[in-house]
Protein backbone atom coordinates (compact mmCIF):
# COMPACT_ATOMS: atom_id res chain seq x y z
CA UNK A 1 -9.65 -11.21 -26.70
CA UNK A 2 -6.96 -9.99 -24.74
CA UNK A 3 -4.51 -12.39 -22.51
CA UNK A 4 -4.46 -12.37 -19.31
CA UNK A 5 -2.03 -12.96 -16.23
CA UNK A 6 -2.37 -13.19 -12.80
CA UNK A 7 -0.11 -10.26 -11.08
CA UNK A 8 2.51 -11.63 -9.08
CA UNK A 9 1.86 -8.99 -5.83
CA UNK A 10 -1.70 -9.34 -5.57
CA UNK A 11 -2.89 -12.25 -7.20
CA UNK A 12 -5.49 -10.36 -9.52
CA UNK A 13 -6.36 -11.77 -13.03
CA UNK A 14 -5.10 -8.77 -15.03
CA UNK A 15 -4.05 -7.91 -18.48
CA UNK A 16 -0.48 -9.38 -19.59
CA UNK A 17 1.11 -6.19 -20.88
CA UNK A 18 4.88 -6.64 -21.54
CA UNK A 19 6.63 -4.49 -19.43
CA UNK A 20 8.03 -3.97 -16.06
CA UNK A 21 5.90 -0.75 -14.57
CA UNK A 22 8.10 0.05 -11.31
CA UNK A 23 11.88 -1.03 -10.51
CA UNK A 24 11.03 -1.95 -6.55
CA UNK A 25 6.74 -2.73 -6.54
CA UNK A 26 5.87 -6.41 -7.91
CA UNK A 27 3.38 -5.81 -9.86
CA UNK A 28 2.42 -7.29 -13.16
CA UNK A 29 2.25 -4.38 -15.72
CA UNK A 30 -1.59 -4.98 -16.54
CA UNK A 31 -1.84 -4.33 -12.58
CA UNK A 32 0.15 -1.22 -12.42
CA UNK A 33 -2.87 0.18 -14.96
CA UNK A 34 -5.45 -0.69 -13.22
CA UNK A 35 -3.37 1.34 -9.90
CA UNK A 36 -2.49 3.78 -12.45
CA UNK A 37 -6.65 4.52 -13.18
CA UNK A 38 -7.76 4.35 -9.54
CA UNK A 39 -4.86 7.04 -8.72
CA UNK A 40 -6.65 8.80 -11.73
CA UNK A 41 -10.06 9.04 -10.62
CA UNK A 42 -8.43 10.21 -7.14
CA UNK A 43 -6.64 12.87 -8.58
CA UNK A 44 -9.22 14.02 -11.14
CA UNK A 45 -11.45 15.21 -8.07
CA UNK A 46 -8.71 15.39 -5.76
CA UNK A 47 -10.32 17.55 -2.87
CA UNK A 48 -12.85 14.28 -2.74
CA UNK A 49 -10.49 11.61 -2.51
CA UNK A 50 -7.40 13.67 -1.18
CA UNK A 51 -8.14 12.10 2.61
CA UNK A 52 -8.26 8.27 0.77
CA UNK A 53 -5.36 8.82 -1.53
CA UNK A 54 -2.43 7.68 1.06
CA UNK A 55 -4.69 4.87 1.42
CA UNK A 56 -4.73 3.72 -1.74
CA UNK A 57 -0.79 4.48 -2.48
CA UNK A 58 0.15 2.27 0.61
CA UNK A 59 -1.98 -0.31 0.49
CA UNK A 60 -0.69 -1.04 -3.07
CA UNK A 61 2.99 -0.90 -1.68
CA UNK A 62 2.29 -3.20 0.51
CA UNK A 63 0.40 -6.02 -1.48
CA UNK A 64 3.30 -5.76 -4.08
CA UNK A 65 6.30 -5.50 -2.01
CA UNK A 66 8.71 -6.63 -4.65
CA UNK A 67 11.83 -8.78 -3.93
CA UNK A 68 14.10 -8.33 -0.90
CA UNK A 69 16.18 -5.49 -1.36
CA UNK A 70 17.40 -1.83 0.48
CA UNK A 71 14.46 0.39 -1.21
CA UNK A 72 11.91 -2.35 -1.24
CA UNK A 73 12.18 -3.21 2.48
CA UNK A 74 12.18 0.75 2.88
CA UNK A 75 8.97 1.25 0.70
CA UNK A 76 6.91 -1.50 2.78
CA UNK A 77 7.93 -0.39 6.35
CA UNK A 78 7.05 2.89 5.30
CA UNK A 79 3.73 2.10 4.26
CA UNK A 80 3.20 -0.26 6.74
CA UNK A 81 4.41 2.08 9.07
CA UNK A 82 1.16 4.77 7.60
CA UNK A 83 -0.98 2.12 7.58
CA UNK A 84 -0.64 1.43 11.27
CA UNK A 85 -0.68 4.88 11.94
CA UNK A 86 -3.81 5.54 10.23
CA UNK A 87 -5.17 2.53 11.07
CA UNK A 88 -4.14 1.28 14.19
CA UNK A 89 -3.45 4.23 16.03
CA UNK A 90 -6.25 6.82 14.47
CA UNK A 91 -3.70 9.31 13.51
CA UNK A 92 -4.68 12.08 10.93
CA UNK A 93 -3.45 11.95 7.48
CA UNK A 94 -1.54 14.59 8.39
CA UNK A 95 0.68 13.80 10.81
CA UNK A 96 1.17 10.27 9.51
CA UNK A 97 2.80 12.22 6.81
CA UNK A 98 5.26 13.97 9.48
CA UNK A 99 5.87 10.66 11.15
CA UNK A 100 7.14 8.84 7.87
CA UNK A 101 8.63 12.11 6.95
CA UNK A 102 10.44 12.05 10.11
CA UNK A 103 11.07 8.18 9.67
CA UNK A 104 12.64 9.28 5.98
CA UNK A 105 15.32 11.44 7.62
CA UNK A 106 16.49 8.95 10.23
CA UNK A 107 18.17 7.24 7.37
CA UNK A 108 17.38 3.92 9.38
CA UNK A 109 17.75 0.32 7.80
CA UNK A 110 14.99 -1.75 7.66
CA UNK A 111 14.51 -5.17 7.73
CA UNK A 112 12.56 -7.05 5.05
CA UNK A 113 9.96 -8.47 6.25
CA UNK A 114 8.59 -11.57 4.19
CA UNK A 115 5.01 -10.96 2.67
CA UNK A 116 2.20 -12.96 4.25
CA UNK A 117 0.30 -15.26 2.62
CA UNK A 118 -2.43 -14.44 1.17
CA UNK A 119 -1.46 -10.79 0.92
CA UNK A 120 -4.93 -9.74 1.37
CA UNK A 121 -7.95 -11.32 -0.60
CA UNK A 122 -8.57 -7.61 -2.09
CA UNK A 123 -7.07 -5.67 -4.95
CA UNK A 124 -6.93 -2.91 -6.91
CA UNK A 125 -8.99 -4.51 -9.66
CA UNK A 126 -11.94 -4.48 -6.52
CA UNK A 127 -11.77 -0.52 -5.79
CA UNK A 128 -11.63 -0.06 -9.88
CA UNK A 129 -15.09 -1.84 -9.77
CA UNK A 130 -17.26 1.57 -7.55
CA UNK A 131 -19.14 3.34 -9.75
CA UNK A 132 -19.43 6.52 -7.14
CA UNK A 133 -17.15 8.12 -4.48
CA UNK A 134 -18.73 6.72 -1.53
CA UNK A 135 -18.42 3.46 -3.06
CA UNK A 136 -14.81 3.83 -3.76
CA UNK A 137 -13.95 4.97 -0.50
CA UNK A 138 -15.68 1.76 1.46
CA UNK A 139 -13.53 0.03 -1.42
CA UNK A 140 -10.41 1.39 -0.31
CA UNK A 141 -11.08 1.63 3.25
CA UNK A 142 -12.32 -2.17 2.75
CA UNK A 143 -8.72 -3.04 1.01
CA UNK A 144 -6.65 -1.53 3.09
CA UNK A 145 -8.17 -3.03 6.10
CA UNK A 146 -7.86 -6.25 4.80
CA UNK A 147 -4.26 -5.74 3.35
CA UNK A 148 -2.91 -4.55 6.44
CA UNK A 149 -4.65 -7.03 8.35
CA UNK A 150 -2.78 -9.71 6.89
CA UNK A 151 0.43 -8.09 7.32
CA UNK A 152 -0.23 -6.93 10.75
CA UNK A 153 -1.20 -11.05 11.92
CA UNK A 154 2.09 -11.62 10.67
CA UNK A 155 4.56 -8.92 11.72
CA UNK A 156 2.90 -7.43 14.66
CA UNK A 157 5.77 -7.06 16.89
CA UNK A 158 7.93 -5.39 13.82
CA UNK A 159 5.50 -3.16 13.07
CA UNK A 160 4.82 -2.16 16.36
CA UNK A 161 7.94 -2.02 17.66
CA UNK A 162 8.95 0.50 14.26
CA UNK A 163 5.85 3.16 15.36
CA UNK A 164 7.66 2.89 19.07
CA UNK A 165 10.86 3.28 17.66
CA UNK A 166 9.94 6.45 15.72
CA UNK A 167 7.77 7.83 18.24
CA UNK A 168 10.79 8.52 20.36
CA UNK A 169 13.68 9.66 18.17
CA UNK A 170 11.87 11.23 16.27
CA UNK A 171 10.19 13.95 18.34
């Protein structure tokens, strides 16, 4: 029987796997497989999943921030940042990639903001459960929503105030 852990970003009852899967996202390695196999499935029939994909990646950036540092305050305002675009705002996929592209080249510094607790009552391990696309795509939808949700209660005004921020230097 294998061991098991409970990842340190998420909270999910995973496989303990020695190993540390990603130098700035807190994740438990066991959980950075189970990311690692849901990315899979998206990429193996990518033209099905390519509009969920950014969903997925941020939402798992954001429920495993990591510890307070330059590139980990960076990844989660990013994503955050998508999430609220996507979310939030109703923006395509495709130009919430120009926006955070555009964010990228501001060379701004971001604050990091603490995690919020819980960090969602979804993970990964949830959207690994579908057995079909349209199931996996509620799933992600579903996690996203309720990740961002719990950051977005918490940091409103930060998150906000980064999509105003961006929305007029940048363009």
């Amino acid at each position: 029987m294998n061991d098991k852990t409970i990842c340190y970003g998420c909270g999910a009852l995973v496989d303990n796997i020695p190993g540390k899967p990603h130098r700035y996202i807190g994740a438990a390695q066991g959980c950075w497989n189970l990311y690692c196999e849901v990315l899979a499935k998206e990429y193996v029939d990518h033209k099905a999943f390519v509009h969920i994909n950014k969903l997925t990646v941020d939402t798992y950036a954001i429920q495993h921030p990591g510890q307070s540092a330059r590139q980990s305050a960076q990844s989660v305002n990013v994503h955050l940042l998508s999430l609220y675009a996507v979310l939030v705002v109703h923006l395509s996929g495709e130009v919430t990639a120009k926006l955070v592209s555009e964010m990228l080249q501001l060379n701004l510094a971001f604050e990091w903001l603490d995690p919020p607790v819980p960090n969602g009552n979804m993970t990964v391990a949830d959207v690994l459960r579908t057995v079909d696309m349209e199931g996996h795509e509620k799933a992600v939808r579903a996690w996203a929503d309720d990740v961002f949700g719990c950051w977005f209660a918490k940091h409103r005004q930060a998150i906000e105030s980064l999509y105003d921020r961006l929305k007029f230097k940048g363009r």
